[in-house]
Protein backbone atom coordinates (compact mmCIF):
# COMPACT_ATOMS: atom_id res chain seq x y z
CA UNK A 1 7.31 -0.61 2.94
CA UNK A 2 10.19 -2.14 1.41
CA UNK A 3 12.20 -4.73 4.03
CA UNK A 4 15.54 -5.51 3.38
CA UNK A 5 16.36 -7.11 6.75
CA UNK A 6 13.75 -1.83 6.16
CA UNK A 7 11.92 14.56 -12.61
CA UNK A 8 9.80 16.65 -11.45
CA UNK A 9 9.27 18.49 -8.65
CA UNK A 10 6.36 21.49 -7.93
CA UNK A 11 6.89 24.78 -9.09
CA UNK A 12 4.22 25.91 -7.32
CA UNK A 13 4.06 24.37 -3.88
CA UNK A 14 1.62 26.50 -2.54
CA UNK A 15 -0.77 25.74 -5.29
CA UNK A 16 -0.07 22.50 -4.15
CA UNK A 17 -0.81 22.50 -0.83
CA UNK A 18 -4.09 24.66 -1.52
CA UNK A 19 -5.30 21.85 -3.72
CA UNK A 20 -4.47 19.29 -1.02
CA UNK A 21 -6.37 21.14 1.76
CA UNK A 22 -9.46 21.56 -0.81
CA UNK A 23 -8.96 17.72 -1.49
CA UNK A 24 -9.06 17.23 2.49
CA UNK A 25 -11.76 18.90 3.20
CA UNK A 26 -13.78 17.36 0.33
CA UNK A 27 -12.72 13.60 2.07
CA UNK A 28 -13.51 15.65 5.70
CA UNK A 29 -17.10 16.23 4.27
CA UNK A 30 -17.71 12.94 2.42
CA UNK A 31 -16.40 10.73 5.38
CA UNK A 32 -18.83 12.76 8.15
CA UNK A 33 -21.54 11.46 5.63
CA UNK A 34 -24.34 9.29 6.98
CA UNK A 35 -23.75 7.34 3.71
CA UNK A 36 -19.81 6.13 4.81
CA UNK A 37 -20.80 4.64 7.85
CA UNK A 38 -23.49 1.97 6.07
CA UNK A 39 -21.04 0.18 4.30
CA UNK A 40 -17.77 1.68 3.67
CA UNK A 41 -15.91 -1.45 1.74
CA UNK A 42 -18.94 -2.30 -0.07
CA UNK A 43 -20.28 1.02 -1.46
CA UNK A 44 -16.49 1.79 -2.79
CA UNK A 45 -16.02 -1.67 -3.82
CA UNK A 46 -18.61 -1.29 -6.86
CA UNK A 47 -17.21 0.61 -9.44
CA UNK A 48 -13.52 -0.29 -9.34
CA UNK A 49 -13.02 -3.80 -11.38
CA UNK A 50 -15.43 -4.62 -14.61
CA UNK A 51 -17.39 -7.30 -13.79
CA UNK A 52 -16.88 -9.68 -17.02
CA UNK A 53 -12.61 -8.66 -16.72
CA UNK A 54 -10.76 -12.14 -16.66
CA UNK A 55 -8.26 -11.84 -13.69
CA UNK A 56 -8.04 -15.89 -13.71
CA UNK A 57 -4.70 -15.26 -15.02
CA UNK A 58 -3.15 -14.10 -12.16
CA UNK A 59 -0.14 -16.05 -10.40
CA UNK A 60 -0.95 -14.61 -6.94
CA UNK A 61 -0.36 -17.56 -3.75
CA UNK A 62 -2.04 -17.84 -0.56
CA UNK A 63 0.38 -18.83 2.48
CA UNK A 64 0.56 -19.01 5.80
CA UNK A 65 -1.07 -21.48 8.78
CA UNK A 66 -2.78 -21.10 11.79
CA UNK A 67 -4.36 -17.40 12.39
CA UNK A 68 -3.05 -15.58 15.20
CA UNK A 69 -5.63 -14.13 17.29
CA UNK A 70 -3.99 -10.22 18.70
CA UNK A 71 -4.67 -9.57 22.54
CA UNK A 72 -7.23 -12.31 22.65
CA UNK A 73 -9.78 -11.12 20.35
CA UNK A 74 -10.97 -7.58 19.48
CA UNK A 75 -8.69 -4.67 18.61
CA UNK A 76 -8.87 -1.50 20.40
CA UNK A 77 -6.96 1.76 19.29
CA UNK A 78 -4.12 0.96 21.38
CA UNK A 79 -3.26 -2.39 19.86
CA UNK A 80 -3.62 -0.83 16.50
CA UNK A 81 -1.36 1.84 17.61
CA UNK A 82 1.15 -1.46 17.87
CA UNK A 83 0.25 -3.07 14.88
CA UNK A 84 0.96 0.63 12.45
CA UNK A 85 4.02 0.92 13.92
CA UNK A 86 5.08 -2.44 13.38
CA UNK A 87 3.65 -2.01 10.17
CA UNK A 88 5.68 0.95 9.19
CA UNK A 89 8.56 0.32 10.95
CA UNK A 90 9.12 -3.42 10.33
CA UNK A 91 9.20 -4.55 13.41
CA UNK A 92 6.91 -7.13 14.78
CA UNK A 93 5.68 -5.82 17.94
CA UNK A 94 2.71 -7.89 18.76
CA UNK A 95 4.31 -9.81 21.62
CA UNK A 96 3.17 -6.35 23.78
CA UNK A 97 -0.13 -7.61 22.32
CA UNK A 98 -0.47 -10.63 24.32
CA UNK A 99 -0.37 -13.91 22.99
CA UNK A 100 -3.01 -14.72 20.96
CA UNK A 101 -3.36 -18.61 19.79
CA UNK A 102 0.30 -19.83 18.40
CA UNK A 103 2.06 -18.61 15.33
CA UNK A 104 2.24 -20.47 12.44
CA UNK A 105 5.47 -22.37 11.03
CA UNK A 106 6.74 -20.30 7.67
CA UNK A 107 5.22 -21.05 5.08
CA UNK A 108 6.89 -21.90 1.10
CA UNK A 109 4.78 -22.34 -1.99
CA UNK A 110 1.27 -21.93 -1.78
CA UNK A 111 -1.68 -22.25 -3.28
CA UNK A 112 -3.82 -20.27 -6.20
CA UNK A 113 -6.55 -17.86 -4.87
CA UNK A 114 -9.88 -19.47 -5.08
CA UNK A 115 -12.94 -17.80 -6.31
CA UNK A 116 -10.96 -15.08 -8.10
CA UNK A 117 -11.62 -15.47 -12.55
CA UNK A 118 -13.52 -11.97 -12.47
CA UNK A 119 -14.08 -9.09 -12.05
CA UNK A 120 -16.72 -9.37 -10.05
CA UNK A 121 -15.09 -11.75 -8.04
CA UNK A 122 -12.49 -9.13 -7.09
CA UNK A 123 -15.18 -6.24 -6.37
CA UNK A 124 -16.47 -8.85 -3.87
CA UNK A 125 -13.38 -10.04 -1.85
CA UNK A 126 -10.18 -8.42 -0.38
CA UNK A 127 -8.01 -11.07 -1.33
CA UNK A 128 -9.05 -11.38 -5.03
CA UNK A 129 -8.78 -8.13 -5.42
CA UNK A 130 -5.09 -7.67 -4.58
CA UNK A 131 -5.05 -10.97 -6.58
CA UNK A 132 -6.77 -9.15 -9.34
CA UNK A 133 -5.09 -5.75 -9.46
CA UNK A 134 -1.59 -7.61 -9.78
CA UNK A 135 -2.17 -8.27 -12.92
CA UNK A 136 -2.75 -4.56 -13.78
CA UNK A 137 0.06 -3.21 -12.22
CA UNK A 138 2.61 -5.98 -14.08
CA UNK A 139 1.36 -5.06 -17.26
CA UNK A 140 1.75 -1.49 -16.75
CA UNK A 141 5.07 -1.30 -15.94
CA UNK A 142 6.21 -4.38 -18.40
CA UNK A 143 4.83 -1.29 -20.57
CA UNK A 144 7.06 1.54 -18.97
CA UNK A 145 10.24 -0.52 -17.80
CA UNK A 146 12.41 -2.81 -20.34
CA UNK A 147 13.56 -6.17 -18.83
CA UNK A 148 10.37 -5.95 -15.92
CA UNK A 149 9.91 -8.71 -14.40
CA UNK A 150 7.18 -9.87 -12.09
CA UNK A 151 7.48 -9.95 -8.59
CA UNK A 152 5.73 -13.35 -6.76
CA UNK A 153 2.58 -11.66 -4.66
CA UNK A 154 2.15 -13.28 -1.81
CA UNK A 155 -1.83 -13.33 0.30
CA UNK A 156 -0.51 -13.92 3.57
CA UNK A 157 -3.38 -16.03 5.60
CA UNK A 158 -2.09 -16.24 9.11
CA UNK A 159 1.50 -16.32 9.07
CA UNK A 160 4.31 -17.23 6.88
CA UNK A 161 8.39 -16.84 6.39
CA UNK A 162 10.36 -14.85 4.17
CA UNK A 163 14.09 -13.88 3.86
CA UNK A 164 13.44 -11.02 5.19
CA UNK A 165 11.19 -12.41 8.44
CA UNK A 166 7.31 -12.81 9.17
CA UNK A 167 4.81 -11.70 7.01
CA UNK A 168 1.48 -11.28 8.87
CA UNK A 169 -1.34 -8.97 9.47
CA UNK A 170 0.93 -6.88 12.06
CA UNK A 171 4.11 -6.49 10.01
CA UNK A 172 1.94 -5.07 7.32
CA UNK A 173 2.18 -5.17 3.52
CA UNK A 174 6.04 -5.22 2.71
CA UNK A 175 8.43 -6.24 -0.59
CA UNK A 176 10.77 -8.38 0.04
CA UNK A 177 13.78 -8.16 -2.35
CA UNK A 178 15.98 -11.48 -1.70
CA UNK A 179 12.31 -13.40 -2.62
CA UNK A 180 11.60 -10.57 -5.18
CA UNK A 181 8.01 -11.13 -3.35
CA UNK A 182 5.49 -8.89 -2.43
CA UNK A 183 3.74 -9.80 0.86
CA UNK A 184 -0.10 -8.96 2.11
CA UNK A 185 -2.11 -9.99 4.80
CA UNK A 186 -5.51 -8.39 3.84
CA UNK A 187 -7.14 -8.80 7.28
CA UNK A 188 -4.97 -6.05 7.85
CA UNK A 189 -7.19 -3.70 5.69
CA UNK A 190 -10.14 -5.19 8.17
CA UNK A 191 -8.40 -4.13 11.16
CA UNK A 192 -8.08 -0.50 10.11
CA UNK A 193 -11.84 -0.47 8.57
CA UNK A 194 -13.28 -1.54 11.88
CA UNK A 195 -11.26 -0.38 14.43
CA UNK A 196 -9.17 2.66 13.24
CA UNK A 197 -12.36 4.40 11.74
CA UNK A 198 -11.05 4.34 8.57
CA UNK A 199 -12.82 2.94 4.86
CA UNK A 200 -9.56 1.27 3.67
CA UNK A 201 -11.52 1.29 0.67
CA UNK A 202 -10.44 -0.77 -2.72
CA UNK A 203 -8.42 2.00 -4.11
CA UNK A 204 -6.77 2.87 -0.76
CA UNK A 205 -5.62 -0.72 -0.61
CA UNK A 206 -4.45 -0.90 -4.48
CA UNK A 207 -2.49 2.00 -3.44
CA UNK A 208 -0.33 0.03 -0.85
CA UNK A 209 -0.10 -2.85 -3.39
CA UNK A 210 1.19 -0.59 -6.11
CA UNK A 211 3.36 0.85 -3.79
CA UNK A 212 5.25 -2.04 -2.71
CA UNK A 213 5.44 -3.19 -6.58
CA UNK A 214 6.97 0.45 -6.79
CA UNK A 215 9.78 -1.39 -4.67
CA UNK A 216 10.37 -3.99 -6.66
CA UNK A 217 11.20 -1.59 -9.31
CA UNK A 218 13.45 0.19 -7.53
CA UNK A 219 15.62 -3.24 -6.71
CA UNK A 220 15.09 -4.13 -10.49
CA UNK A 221 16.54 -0.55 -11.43
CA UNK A 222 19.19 -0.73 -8.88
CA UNK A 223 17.57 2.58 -6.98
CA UNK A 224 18.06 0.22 -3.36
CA UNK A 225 21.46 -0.10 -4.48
CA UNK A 226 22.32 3.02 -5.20
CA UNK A 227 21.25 5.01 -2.27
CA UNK A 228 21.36 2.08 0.26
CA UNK A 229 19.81 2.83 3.50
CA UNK A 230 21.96 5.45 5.63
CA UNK A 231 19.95 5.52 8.65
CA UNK A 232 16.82 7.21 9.56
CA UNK A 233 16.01 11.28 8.78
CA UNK A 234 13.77 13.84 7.30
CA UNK A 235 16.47 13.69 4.15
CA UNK A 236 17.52 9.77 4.39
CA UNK A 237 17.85 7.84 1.55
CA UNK A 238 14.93 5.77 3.24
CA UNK A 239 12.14 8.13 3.20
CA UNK A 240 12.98 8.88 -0.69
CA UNK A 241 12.88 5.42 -1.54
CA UNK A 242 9.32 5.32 0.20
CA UNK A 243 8.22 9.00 -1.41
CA UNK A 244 9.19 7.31 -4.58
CA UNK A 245 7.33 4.08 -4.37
CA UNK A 246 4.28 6.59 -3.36
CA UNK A 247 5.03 8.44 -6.33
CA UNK A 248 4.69 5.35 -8.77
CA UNK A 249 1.61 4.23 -7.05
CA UNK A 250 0.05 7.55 -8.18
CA UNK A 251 1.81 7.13 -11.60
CA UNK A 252 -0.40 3.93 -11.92
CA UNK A 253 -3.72 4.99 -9.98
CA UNK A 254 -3.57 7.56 -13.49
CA UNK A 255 -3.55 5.16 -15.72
CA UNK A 256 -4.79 2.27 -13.68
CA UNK A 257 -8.30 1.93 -16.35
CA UNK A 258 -5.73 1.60 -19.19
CA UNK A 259 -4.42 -1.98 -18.98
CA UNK A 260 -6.63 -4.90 -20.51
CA UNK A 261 -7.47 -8.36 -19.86
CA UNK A 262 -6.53 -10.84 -22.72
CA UNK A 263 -10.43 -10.15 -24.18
CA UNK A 264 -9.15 -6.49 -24.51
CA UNK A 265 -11.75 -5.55 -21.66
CA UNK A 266 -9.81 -3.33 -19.38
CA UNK A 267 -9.47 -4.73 -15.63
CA UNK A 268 -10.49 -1.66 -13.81
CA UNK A 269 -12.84 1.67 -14.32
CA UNK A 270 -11.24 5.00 -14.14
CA UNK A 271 -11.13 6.06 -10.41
CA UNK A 272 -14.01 8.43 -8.90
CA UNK A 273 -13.05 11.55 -7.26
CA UNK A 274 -14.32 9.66 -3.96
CA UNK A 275 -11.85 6.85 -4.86
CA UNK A 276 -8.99 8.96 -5.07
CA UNK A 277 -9.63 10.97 -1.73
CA UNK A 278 -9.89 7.76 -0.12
CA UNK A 279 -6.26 6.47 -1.46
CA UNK A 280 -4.71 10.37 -0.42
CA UNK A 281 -6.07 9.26 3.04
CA UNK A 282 -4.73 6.53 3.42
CA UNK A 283 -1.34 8.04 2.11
CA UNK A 284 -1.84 10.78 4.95
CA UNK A 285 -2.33 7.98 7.85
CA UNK A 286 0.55 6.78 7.11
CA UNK A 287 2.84 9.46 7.79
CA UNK A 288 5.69 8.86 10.14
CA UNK A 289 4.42 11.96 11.55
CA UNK A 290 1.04 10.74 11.90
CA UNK A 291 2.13 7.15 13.04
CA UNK A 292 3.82 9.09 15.41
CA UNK A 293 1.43 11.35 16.88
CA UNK A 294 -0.77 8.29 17.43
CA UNK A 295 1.50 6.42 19.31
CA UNK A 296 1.29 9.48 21.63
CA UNK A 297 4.68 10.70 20.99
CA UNK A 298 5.84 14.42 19.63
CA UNK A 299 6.52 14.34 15.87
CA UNK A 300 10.40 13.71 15.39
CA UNK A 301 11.74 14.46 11.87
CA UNK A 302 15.21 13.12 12.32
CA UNK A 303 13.61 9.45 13.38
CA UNK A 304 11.57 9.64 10.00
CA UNK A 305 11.79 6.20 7.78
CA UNK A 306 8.73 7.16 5.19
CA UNK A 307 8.17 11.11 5.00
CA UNK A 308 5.43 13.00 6.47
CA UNK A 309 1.51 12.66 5.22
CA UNK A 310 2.12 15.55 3.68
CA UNK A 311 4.56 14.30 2.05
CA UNK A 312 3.28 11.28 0.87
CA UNK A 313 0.28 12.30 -0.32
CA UNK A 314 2.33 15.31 -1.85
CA UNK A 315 4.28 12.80 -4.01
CA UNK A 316 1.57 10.62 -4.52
CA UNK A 317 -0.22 13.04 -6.35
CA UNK A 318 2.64 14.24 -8.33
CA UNK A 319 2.95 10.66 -9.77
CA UNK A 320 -0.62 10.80 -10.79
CA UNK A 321 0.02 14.15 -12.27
CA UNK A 322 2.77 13.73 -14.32
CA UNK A 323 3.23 9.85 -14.30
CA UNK A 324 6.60 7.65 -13.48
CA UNK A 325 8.96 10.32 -14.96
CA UNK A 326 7.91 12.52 -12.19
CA UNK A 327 9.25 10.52 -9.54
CA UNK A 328 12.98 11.03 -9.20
CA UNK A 329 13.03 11.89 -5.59
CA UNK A 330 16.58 11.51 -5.26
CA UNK A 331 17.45 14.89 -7.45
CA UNK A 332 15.42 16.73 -4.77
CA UNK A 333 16.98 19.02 -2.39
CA UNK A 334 16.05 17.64 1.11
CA UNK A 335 14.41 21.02 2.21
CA UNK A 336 11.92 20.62 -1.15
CA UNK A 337 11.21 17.05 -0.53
């Protein structure tokens, strides 16, 4: 999600769609396992960083104060009905949540993330790994894009400010272009492992990194300025900025086990199968129609802000297919996008 105060397209779309429902099924099947309920995080966790990678390097900043408990201390499906839809909407809605033990005072600096020089380090803890994977996703597109630049990542513990407002577990992961900072509270990845009966497993959660990095690009290539934000809609200018930044995070999912720590040991193995059906779920959940359809309402096209999980996990794949060049959702007829 990209806050601002919020080529190649298939020739054969119902190829497409055939390999998505195959794909579906094949996460359907693998998540009704006995297996996924032992230890979801931990049993996807273990083949995603190498162990002896050095990710001390990485310029990643804790913020934030005193943690906000929401409604008073466990989260049930209603509350995390709130929190998605302030999460995809950008608007903080937890005061429908109940107060929960005072808000912390915006936060500016920060400090390094502890514990975090490995690989193994990152396999083992939420934070570090977003910490971690940073690194990874900077050097791939200092790789793709002349003039990149990196954007500040921010581990949001709590609470903390921005130009463009909170950052905490119930606004979600967001980019915020004034700060040219990407912000992440990972408890939110905790809340939809435990209460939305979901994995949020560690490539589901480097997806939402790399998309939000996929943001920064666009403000770096002037994309947000060129198609500003004309209001909400199945065709807006929005929802392709979001199918985009989808698209890139698939573009670097592909070649994710290709960037290498300064011992030329790369940071992370090559996905699993598993791995990737996990990150196309997560890029189904979040559908506005989806988000939507949760929230007990009918699905409503013309209120859309980030496409439809088909959609996004339609352009997610076509990044990973055919990498960044494959991503120029604005030459797209609206009734193909």
């Amino acid at each position: 999600m990209e806050r601002n105060g919020p080529k190649r397209t298939y020739t054969d779309l119902h190829g497409l769609t055939r390999a998505f429902g195959h794909a579906a099924r094949r996460f359907a099947r693998w998540k009704s396992s006995p297996s996924k309920h032992a230890d979801p995080a931990r049993s996807l966790t273990a083949v995603t960083f190498n162990d002896n990678a050095r990710v001390g390097g990485n310029s990643a900043k804790r913020r934030g104060g005193t943690v906000a408990a929401v409604g008073g201390g466990a989260v049930g499906l209603g509350a995390v009905v709130v929190l998605l839809i302030s999460m995809f909407t950008g608007t903080d809605l937890t005061g429908l949540l109940g107060s929960g033990g005072g808000a912390a005072a915006p936060g500016s600096g920060g400090e390094r993330i502890a514990s975090c020089e490995t690989g193994q380090d990152a396999n083992e803890n939420d934070s570090c790994r977003l910490a971690a994977a940073s690194l990874d996703i900077d050097q791939f597109w200092a790789e793709r894009l002349d003039g990149y630049r990196k954007p500040q990542l921010v581990i949001v513990d709590g609470q903390t400010g921005s130009s463009c407002g909170t950052a905490s577990n119930a606004t979600g992961p967001f980019y915020c272009p004034p700060d040219e900072t990407v912000f992440v509270d990972p408890t939110f990845f905790s809340i939809l492992r435990e209460q939305y009966d979901t994995t949020a497993g560690p490539l589901a959660q480097l997806y939402v990194l790399a998309h939000e990095y996929g943001h920064h690009v666009q403000s770096l290539t002037g994309v947000m300025q060129q198609h500003p934000n004309n209001g909400t809609g199945a065709d807006s200018n929005g929802v392709r900025t979001e199918l985009q930044a989808d698209c890139y995070a698939g573009a670097w999912v592909a070649a994710a086990s290709e960037q290498v720590d300064e011992n030329g040991t790369p940071y992370l193995q090559p996905p699993t199968d598993q791995q990737i059906l996990d990150a196309l779920s997560a890029a189904s959940a979040v559908g506005d129609d989806h988000i939507q359809t949760e929230a007990g309402q009918i699905s409503n096209p013309d209120s859309f802000t980030h496409g439809s999980s088909e959609q996004r996990t339609r352009w997610f794949d076509e990044g990973r297919q055919g990498g960044v060049n494959a991503c120029d959702t604005f030459s797209v007829p609206g009734g193909s996008l």
